[in-house]
Protein backbone atom coordinates (compact mmCIF):
# COMPACT_ATOMS: atom_id res chain seq x y z
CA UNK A 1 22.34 -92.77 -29.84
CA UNK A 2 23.53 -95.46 -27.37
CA UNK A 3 23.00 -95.02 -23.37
CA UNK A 4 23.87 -97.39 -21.00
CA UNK A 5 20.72 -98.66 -18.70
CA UNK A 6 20.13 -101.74 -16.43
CA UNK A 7 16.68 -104.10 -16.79
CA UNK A 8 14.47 -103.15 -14.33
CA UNK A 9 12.13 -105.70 -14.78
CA UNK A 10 12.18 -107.12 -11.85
CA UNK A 11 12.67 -103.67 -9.79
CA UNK A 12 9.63 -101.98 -8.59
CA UNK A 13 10.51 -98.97 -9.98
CA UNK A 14 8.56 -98.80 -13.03
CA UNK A 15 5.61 -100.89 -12.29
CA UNK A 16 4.82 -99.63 -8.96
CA UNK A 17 5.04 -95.67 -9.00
CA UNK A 18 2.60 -93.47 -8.45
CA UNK A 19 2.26 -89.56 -8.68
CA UNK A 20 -0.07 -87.01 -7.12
CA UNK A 21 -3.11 -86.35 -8.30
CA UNK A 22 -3.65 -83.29 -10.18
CA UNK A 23 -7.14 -82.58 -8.74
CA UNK A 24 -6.55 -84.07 -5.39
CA UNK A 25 -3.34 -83.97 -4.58
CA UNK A 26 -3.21 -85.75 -1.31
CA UNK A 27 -4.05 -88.73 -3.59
CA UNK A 28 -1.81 -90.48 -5.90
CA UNK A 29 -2.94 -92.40 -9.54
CA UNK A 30 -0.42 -95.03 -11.10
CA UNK A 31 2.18 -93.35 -13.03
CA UNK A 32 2.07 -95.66 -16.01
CA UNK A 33 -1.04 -98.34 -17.20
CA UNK A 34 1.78 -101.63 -16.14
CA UNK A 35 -0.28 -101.68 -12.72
CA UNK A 36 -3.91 -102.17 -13.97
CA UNK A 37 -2.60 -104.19 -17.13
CA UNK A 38 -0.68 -106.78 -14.80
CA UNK A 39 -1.35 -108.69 -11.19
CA UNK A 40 2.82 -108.84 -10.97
CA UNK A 41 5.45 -106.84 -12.14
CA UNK A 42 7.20 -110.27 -13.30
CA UNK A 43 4.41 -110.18 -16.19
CA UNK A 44 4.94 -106.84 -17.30
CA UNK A 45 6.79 -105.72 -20.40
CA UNK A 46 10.90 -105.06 -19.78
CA UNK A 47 11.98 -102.12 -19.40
CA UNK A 48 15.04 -100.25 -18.55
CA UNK A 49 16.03 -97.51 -16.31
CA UNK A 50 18.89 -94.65 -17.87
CA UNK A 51 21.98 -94.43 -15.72
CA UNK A 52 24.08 -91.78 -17.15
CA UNK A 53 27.25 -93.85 -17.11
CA UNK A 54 28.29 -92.96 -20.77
CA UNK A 55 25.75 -91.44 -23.79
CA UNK A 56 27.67 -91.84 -26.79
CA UNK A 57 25.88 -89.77 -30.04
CA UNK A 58 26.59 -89.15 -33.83
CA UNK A 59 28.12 -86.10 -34.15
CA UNK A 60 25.17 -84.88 -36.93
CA UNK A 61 22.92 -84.92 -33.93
CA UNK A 62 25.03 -82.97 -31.61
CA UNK A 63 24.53 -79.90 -33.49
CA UNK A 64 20.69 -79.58 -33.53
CA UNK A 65 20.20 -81.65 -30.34
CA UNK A 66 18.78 -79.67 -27.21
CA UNK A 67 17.66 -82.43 -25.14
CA UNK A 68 19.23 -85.55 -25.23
CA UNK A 69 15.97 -87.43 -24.53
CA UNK A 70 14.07 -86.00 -27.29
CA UNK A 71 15.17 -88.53 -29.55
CA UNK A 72 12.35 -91.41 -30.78
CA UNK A 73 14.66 -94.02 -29.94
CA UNK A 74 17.65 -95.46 -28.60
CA UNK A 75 20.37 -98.00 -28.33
CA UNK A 76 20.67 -100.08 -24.88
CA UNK A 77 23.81 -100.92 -23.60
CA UNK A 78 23.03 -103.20 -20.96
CA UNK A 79 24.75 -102.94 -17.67
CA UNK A 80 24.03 -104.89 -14.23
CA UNK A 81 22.15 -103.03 -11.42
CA UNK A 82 25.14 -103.37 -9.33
CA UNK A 83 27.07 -101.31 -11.85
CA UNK A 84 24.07 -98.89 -12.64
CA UNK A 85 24.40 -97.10 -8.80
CA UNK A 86 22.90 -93.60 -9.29
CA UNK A 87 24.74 -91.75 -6.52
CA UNK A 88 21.87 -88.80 -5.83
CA UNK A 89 21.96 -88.60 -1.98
CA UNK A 90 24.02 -89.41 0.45
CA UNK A 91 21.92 -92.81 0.94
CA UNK A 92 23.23 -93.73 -2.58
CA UNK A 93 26.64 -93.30 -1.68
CA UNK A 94 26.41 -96.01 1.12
CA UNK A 95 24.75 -98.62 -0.84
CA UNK A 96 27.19 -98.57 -3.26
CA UNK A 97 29.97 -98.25 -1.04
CA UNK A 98 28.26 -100.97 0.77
CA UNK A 99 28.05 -103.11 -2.71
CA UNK A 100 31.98 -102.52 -3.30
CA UNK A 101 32.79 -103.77 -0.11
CA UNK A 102 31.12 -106.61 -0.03
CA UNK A 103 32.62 -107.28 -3.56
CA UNK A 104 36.07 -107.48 -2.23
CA UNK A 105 36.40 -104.14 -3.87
CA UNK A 106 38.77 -101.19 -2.40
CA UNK A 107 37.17 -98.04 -1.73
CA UNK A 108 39.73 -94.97 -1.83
């Protein structure tokens, strides 16, 4: 399988989220180890975030496929963050708008 994902290496994304605790939730604990294992996020491993541009699969394993995460592995297509614009709210939708704009980019 082959999804299309930006780096996020240098994003805070991964290395800095946290999640309530289950016991205390007015707390939070790091979401991953990357926080404890690393003084900066520039150290830690790469990683990439999904961006649902385009997921392109084998036919075989459309068939018997019921989540298309639960896969062990997959291929990265690489695309900039500037390309990679989840539009979720209506936040999202100015940023990028903002980001075409500045490009020189017409927005219809």
């Amino acid at each position: 399988m082959c999804v299309p994902a930006c780096s996020v290496l240098t994003i805070v994304l991964y290395f800095n989220m946290v999640e309530p605790d289950a016991e205390t939730p007015e707390l939070v604990r790091p979401c991953t180890t990357a926080m404890a294992e690393h003084a900066r996020r520039q150290d830690a491993k790469a990683v990439y975030a999904l961006n649902g541009a385009v997921f392109v699969y084998r036919r075989s394993l459309l068939d018997g496929l019921t989540n298309q995460f639960k896969v062990d592995r997959y291929v990265v297509y690489e695309m900039s963050r500037l390309r990679s614009v989840d539009i979720d709210e209506p936040e999202d939708l100015d940023l990028a708008e903002w980001h075409l704009e500045r490009n020189g980019k017409e927005i219809n």
